[in-house]
C-alpha atoms as a PDB file:
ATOM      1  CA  UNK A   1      79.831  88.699 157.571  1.00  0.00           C
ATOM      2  CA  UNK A   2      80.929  88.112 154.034  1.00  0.00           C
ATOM      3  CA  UNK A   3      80.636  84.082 153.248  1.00  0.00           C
ATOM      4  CA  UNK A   4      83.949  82.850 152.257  1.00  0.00           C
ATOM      5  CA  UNK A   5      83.096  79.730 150.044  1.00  0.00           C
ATOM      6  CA  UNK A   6      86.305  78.247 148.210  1.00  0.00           C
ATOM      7  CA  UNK A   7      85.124  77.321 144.723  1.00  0.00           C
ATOM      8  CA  UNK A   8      84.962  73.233 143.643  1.00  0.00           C
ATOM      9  CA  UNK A   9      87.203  71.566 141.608  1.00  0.00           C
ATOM     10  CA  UNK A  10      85.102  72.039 138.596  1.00  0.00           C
ATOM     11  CA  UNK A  11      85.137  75.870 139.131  1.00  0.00           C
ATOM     12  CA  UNK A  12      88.782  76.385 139.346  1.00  0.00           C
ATOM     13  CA  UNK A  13      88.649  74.014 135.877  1.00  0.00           C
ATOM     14  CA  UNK A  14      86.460  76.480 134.414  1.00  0.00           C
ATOM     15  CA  UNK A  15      87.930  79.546 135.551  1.00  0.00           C
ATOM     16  CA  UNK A  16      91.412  78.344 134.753  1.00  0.00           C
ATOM     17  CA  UNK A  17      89.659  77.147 131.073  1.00  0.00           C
ATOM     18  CA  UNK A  18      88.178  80.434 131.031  1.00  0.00           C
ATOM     19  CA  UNK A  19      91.281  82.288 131.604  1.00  0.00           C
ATOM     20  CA  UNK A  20      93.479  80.159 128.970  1.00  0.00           C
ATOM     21  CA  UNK A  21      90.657  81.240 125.997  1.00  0.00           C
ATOM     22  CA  UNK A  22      90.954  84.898 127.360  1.00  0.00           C
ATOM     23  CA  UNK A  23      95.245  84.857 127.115  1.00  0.00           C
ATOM     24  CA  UNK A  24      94.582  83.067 123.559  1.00  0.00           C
ATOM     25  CA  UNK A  25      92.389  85.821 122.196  1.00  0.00           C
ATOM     26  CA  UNK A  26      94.656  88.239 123.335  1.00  0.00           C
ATOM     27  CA  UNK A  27      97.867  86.727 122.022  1.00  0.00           C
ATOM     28  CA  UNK A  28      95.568  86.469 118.532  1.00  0.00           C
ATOM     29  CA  UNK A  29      94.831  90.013 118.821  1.00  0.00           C
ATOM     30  CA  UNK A  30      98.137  91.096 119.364  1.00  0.00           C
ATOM     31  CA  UNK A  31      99.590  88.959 116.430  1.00  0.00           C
ATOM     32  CA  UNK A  32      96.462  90.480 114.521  1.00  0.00           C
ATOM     33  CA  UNK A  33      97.144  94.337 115.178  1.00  0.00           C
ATOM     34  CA  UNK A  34     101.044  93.816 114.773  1.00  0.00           C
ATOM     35  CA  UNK A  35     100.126  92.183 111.474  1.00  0.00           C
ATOM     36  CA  UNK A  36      97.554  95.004 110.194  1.00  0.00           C
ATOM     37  CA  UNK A  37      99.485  97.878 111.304  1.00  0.00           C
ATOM     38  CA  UNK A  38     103.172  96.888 109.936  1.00  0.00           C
ATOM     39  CA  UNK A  39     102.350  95.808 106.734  1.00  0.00           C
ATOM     40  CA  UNK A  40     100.169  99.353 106.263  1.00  0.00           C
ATOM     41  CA  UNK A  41     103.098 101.260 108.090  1.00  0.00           C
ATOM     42  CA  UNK A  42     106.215  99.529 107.255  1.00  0.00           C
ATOM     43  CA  UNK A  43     107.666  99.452 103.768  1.00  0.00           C
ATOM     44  CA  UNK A  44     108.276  96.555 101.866  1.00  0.00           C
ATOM     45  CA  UNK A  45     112.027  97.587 100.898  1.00  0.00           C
ATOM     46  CA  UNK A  46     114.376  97.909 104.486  1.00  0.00           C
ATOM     47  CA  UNK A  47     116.234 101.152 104.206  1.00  0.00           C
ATOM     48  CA  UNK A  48     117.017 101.573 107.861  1.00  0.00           C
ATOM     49  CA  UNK A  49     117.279  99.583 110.889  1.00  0.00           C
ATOM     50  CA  UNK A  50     114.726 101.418 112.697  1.00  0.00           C
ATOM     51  CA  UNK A  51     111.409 102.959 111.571  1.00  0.00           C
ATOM     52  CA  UNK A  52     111.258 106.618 110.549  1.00  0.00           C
ATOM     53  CA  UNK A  53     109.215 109.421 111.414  1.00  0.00           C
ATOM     54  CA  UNK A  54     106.594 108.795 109.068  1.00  0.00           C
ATOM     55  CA  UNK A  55     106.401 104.785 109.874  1.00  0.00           C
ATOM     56  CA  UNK A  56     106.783 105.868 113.478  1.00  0.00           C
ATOM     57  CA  UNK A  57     103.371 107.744 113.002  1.00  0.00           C
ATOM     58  CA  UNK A  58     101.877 105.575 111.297  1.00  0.00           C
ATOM     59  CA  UNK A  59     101.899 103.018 113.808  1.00  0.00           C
ATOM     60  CA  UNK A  60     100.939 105.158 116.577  1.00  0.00           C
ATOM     61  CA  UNK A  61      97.823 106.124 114.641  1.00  0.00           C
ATOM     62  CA  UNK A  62      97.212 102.450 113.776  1.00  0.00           C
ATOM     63  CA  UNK A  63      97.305 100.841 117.073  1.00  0.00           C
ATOM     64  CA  UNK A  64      95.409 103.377 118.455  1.00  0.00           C
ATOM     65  CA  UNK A  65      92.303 103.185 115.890  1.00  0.00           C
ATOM     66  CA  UNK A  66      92.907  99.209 116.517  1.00  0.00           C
ATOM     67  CA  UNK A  67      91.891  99.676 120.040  1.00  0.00           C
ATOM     68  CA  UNK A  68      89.367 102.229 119.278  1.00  0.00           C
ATOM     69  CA  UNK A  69      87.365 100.237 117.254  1.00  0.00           C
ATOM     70  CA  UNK A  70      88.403  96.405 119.366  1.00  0.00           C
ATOM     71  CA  UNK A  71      87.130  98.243 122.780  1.00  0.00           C
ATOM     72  CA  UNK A  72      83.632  99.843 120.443  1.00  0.00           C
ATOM     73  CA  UNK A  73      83.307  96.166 118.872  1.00  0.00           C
ATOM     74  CA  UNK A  74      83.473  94.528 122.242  1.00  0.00           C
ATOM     75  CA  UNK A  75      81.185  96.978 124.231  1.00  0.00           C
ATOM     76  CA  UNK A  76      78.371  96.811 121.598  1.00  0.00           C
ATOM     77  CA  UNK A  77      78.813  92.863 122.032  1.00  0.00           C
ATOM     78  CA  UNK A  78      78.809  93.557 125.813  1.00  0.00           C
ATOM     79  CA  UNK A  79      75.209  95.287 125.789  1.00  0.00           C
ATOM     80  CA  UNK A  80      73.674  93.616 122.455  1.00  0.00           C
ATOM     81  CA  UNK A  81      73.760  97.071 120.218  1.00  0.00           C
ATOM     82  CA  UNK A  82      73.632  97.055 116.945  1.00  0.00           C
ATOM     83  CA  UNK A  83      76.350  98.725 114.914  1.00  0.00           C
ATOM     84  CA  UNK A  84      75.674 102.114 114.220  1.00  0.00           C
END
């Protein structure tokens, strides 16, 4: 039989603290890729009300490198690799 062992008070404080950092480095690296990829995509000047093509693009390609290179960064963290 599996053991079924509620966890303390002071586990559900660090799992709850635990979770809070997590939802705060996401939230920082969602402001961070919206940041980097608009002001490379997005002119300065406001011709339309919604992005072209060619912005359009860009920001596909942007966010997706973004997450490329967040998910590479975090798995060579994750099993002590150098950079290659």
């Amino acid at each position: 039989m599996a053991n079924n062992i509620a966890p303390s008070g002071l586990e559900k404080e660090q799992i709850f603290v635990m979770a809070e950092k997590e939802m705060e480095y996401r939230v920082e690296l969602f402001n961070k890729l919206t940041s980097t990829c608009f002001k490379k995509c997005v002119e300065n000047k406001y011709k339309d009300s919604e992005l072209n093509m060619g912005e359009n693009s860009c920001i596909d390609r942007c966010v997706s490198k973004y997450w490329q290179v967040t998910n590479l960064i975090g798995q060579m963290l994750g099993t002590g690799q150098p950079p290659m």
